[in-house]
PDB file of N, CA and C in Angstrom:
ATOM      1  N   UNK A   1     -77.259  93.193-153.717  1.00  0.00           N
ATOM      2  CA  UNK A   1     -77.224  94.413-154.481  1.00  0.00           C
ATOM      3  C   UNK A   1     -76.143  95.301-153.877  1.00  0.00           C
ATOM      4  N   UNK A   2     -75.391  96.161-155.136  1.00  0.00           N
ATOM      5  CA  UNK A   2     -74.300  96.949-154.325  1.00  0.00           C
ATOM      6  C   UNK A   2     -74.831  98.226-154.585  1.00  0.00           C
ATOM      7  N   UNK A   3     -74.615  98.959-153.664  1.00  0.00           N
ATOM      8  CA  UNK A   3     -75.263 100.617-153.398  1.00  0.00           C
ATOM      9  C   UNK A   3     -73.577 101.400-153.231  1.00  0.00           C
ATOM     10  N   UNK A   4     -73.347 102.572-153.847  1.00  0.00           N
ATOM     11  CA  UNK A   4     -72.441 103.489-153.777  1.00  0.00           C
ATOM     12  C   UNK A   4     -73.087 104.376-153.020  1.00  0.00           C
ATOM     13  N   UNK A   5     -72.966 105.074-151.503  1.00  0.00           N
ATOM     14  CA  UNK A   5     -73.565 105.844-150.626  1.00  0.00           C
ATOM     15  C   UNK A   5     -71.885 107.013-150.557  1.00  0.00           C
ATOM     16  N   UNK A   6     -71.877 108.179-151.350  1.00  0.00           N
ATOM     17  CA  UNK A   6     -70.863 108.690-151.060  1.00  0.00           C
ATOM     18  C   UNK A   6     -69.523 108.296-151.241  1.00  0.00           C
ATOM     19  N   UNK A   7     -69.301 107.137-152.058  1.00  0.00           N
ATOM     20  CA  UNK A   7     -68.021 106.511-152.012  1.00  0.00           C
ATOM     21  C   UNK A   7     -67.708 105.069-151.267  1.00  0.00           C
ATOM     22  N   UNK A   8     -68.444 105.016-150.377  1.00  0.00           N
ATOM     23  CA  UNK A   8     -68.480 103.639-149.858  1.00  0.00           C
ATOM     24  C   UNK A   8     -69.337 102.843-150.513  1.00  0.00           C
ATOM     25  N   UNK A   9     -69.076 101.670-150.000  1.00  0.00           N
ATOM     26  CA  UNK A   9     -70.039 100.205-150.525  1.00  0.00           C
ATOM     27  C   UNK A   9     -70.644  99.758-149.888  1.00  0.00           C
ATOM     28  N   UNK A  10     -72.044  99.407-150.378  1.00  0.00           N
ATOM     29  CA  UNK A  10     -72.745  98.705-149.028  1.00  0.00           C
ATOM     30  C   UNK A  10     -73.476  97.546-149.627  1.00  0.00           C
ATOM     31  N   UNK A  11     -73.507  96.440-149.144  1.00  0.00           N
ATOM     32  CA  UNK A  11     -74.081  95.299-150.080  1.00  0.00           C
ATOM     33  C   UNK A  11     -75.653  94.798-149.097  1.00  0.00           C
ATOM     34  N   UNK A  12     -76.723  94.795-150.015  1.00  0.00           N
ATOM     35  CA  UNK A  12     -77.666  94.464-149.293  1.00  0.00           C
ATOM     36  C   UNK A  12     -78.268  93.590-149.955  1.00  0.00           C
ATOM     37  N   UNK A  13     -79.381  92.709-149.202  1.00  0.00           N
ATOM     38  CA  UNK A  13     -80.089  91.648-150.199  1.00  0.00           C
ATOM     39  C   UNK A  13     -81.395  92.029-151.181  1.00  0.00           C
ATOM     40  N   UNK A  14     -81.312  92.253-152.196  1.00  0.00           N
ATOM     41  CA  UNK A  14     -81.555  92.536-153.410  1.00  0.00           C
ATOM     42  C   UNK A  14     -83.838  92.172-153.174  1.00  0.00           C
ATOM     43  N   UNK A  15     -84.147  91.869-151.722  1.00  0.00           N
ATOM     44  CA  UNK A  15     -85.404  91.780-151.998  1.00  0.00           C
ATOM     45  C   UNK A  15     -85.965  92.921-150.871  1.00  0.00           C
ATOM     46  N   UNK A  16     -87.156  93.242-150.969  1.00  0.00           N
ATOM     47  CA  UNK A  16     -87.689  93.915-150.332  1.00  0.00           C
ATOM     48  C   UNK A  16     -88.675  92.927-149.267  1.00  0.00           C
ATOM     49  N   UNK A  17     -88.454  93.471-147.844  1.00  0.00           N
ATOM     50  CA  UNK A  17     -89.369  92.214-146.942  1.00  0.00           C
ATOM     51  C   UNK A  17     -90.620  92.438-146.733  1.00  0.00           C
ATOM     52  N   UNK A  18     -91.339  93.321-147.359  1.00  0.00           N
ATOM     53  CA  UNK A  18     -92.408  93.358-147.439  1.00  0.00           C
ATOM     54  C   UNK A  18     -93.497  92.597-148.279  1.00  0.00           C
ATOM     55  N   UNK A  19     -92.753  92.519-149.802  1.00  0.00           N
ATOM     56  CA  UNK A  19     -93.580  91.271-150.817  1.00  0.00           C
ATOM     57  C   UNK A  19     -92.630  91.155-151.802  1.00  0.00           C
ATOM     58  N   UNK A  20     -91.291  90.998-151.635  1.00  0.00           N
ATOM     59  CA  UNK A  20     -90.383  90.390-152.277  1.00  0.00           C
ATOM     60  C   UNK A  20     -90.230  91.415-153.494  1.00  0.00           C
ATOM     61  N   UNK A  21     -90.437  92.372-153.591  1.00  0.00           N
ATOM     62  CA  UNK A  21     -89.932  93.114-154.350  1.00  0.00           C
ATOM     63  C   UNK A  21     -88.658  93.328-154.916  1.00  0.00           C
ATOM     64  N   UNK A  22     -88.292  93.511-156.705  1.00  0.00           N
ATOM     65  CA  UNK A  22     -86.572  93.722-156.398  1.00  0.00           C
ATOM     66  C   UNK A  22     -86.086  94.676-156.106  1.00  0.00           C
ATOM     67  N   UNK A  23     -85.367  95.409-155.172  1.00  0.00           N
ATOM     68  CA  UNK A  23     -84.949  96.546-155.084  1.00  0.00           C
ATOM     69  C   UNK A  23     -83.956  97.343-155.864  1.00  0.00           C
ATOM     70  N   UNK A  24     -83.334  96.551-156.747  1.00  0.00           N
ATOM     71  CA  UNK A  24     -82.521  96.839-157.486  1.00  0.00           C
ATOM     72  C   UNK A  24     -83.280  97.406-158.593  1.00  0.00           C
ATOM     73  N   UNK A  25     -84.679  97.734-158.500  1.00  0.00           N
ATOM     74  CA  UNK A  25     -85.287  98.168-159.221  1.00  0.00           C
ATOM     75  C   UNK A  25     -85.798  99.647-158.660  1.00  0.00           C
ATOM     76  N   UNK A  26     -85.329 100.259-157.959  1.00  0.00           N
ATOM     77  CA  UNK A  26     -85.868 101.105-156.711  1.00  0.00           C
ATOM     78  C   UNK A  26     -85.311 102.717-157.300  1.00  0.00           C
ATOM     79  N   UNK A  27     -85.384 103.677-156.005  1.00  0.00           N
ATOM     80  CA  UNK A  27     -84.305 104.702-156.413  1.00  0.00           C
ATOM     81  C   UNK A  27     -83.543 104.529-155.269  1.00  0.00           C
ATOM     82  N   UNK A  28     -82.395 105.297-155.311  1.00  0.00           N
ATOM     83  CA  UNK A  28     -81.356 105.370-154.186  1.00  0.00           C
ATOM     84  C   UNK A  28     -81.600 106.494-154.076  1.00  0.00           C
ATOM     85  N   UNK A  29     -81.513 107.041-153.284  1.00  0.00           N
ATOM     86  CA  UNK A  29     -81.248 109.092-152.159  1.00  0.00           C
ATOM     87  C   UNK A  29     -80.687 108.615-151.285  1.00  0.00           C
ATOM     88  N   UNK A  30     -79.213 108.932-151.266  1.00  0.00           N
ATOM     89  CA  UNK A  30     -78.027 108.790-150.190  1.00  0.00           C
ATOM     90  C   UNK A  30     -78.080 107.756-149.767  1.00  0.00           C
ATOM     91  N   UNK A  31     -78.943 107.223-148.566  1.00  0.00           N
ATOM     92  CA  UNK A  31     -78.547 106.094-148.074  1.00  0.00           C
ATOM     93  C   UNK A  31     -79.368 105.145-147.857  1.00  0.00           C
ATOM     94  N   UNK A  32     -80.562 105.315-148.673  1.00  0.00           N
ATOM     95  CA  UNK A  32     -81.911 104.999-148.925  1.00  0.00           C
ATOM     96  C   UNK A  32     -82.351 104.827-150.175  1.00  0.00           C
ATOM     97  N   UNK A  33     -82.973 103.306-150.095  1.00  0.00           N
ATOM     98  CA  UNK A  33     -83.461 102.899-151.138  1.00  0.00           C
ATOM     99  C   UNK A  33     -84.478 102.647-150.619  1.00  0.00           C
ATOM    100  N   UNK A  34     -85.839 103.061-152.332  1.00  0.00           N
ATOM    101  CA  UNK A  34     -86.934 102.734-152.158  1.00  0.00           C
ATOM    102  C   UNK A  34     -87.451 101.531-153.281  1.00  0.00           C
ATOM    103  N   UNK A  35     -88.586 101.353-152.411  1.00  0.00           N
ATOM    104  CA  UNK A  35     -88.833  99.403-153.055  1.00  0.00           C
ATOM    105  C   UNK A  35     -89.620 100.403-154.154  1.00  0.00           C
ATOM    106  N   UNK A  36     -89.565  99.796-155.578  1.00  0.00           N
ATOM    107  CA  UNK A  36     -90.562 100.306-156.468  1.00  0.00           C
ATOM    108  C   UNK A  36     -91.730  99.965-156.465  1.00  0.00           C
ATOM    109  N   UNK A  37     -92.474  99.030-155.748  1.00  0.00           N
ATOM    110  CA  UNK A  37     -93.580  98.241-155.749  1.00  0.00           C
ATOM    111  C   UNK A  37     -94.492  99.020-154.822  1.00  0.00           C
ATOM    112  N   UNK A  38     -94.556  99.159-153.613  1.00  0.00           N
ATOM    113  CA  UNK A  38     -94.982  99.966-152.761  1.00  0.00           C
ATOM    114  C   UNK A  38     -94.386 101.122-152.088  1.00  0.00           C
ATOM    115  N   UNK A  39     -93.010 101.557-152.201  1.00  0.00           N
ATOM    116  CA  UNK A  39     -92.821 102.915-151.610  1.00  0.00           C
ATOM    117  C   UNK A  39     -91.866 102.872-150.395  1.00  0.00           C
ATOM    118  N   UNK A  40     -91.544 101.552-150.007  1.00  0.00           N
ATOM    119  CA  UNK A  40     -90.815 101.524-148.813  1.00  0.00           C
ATOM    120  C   UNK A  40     -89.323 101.694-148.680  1.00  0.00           C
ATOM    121  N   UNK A  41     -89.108 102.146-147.899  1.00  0.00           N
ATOM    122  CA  UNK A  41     -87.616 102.832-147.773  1.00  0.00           C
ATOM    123  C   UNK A  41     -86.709 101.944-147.104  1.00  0.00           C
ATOM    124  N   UNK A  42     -85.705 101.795-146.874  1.00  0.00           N
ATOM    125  CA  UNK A  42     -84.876 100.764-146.067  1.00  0.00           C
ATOM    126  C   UNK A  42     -83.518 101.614-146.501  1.00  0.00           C
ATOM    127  N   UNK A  43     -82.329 101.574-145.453  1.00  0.00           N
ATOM    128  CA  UNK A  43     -81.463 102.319-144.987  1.00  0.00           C
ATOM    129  C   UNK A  43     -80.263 101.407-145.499  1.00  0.00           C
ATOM    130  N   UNK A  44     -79.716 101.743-147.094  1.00  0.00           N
ATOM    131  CA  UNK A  44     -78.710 100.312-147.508  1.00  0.00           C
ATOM    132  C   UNK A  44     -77.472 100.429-146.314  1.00  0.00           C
ATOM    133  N   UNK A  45     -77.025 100.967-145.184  1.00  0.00           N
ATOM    134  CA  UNK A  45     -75.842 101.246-144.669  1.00  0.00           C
ATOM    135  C   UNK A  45     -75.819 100.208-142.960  1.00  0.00           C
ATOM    136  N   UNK A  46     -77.525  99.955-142.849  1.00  0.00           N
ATOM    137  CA  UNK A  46     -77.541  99.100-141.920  1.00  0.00           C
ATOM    138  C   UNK A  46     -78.745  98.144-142.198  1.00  0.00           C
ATOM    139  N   UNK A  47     -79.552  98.307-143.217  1.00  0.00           N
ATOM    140  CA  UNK A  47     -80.826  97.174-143.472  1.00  0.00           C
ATOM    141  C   UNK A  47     -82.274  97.324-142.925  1.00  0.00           C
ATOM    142  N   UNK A  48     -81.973  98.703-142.309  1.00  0.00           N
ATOM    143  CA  UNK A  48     -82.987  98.749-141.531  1.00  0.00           C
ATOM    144  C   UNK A  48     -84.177  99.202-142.041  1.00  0.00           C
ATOM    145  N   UNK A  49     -85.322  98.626-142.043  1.00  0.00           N
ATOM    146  CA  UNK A  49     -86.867  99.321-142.876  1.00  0.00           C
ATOM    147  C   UNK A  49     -86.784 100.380-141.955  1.00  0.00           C
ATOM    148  N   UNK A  50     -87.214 101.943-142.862  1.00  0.00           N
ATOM    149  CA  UNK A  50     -87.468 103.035-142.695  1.00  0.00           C
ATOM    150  C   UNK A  50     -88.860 103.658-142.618  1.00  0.00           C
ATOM    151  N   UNK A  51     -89.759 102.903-143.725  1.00  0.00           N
ATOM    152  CA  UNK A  51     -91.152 103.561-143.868  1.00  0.00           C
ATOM    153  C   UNK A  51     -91.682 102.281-143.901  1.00  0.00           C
ATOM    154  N   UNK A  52     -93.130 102.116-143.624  1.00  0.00           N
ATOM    155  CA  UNK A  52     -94.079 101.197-144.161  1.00  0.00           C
ATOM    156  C   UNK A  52     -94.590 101.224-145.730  1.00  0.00           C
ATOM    157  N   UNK A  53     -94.833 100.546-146.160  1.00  0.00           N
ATOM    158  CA  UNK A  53     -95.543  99.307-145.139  1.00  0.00           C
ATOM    159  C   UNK A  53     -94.367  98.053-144.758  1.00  0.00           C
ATOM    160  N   UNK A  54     -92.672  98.301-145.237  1.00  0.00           N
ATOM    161  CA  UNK A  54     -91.621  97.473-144.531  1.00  0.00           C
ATOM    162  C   UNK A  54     -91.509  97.791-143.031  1.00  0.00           C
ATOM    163  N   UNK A  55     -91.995  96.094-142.460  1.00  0.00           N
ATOM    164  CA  UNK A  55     -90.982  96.981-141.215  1.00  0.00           C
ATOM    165  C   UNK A  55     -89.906  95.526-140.549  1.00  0.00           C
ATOM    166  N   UNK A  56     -89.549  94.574-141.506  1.00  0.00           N
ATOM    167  CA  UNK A  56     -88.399  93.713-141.217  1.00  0.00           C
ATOM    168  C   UNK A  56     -87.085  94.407-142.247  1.00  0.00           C
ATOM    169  N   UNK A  57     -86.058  94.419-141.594  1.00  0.00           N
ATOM    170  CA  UNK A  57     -84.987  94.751-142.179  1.00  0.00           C
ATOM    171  C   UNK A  57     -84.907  93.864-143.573  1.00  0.00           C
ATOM    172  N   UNK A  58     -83.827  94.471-144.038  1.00  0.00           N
ATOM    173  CA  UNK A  58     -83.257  93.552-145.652  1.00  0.00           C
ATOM    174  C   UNK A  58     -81.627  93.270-145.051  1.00  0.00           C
ATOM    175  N   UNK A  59     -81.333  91.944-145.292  1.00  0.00           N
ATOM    176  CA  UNK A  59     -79.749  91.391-144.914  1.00  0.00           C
ATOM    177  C   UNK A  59     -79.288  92.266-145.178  1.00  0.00           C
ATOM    178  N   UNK A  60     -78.187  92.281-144.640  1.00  0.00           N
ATOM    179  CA  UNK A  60     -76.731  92.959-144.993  1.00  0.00           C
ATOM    180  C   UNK A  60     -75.340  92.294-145.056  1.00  0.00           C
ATOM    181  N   UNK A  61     -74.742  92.721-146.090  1.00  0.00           N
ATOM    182  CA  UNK A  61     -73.483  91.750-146.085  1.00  0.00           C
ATOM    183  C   UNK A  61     -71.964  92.362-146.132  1.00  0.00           C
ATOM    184  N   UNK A  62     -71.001  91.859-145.482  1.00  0.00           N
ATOM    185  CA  UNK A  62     -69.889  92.591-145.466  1.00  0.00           C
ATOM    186  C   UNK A  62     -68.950  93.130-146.433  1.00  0.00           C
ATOM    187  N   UNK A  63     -68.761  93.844-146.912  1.00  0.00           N
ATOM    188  CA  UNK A  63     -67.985  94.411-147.962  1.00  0.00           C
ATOM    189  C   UNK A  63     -66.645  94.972-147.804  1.00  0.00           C
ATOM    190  N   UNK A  64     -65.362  93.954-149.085  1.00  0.00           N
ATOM    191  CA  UNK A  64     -64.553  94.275-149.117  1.00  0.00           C
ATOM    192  C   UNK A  64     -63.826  95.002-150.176  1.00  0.00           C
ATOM    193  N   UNK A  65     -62.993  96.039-149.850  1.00  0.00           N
ATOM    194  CA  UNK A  65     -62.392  96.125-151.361  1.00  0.00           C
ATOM    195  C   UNK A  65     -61.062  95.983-151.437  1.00  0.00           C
ATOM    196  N   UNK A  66     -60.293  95.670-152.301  1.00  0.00           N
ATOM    197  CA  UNK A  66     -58.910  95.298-152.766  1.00  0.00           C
ATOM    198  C   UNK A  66     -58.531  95.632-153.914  1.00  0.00           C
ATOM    199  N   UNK A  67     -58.302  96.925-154.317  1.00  0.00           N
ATOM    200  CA  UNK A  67     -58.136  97.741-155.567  1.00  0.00           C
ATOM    201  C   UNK A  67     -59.235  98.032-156.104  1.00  0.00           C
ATOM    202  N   UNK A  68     -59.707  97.324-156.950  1.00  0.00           N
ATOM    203  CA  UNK A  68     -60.887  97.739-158.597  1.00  0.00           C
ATOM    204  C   UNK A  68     -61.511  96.411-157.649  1.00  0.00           C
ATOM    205  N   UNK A  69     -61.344  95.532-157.021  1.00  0.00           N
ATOM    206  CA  UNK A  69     -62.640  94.387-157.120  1.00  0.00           C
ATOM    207  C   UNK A  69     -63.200  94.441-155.773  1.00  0.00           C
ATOM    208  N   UNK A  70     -64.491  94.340-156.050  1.00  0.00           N
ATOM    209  CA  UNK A  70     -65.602  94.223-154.500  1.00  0.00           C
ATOM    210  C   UNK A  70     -65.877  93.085-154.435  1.00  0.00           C
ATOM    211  N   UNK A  71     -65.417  92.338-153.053  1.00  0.00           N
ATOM    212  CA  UNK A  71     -65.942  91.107-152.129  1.00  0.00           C
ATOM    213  C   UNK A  71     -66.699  91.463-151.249  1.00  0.00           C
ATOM    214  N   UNK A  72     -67.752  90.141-151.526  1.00  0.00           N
ATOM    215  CA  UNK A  72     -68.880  90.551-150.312  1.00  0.00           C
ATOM    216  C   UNK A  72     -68.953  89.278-149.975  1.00  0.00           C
ATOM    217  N   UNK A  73     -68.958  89.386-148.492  1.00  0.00           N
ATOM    218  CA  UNK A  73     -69.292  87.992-147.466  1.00  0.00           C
ATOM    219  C   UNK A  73     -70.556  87.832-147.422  1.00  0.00           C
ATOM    220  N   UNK A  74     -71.300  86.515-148.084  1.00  0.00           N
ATOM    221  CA  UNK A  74     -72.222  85.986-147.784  1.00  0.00           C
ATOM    222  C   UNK A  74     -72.541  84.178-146.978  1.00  0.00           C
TER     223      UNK A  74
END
């Protein structure tokens, strides 16, 4: 999943590690997305679970840009 945090890009893996939730179904607030399923927060800029009931990170993947197109290393 790609997140716009201010202008940057941040690519994260699209599940939530708590019960596989999609997050791409979530809200974003700055740099935080929440899982729609239960409420959990995770930090798209480093992966890190924020609130419970997550508390394993979500991947993160490297992001490039080169004009108009986004590459992400997986």
């Amino acid at each position: 999943m790609l997140c716009n945090v201010d202008g940057d890009i941040y690519a994260i893996e699209d599940v939530c590690t708590h019960d596989g939730g999609e997050l791409d179904q979530g809200w974003l607030e700055g740099c935080r997305i929440m899982c729609p399923r239960h409420g959990a927060f995770f930090d798209v800029t480093t992966g890190a679970a924020l609130t419970p009931p997550a508390v394993m990170p979500v991947a993160t993947f490297k992001v490039r840009l080169e004009g108009n197109d986004i590459f992400v290393e997986v």
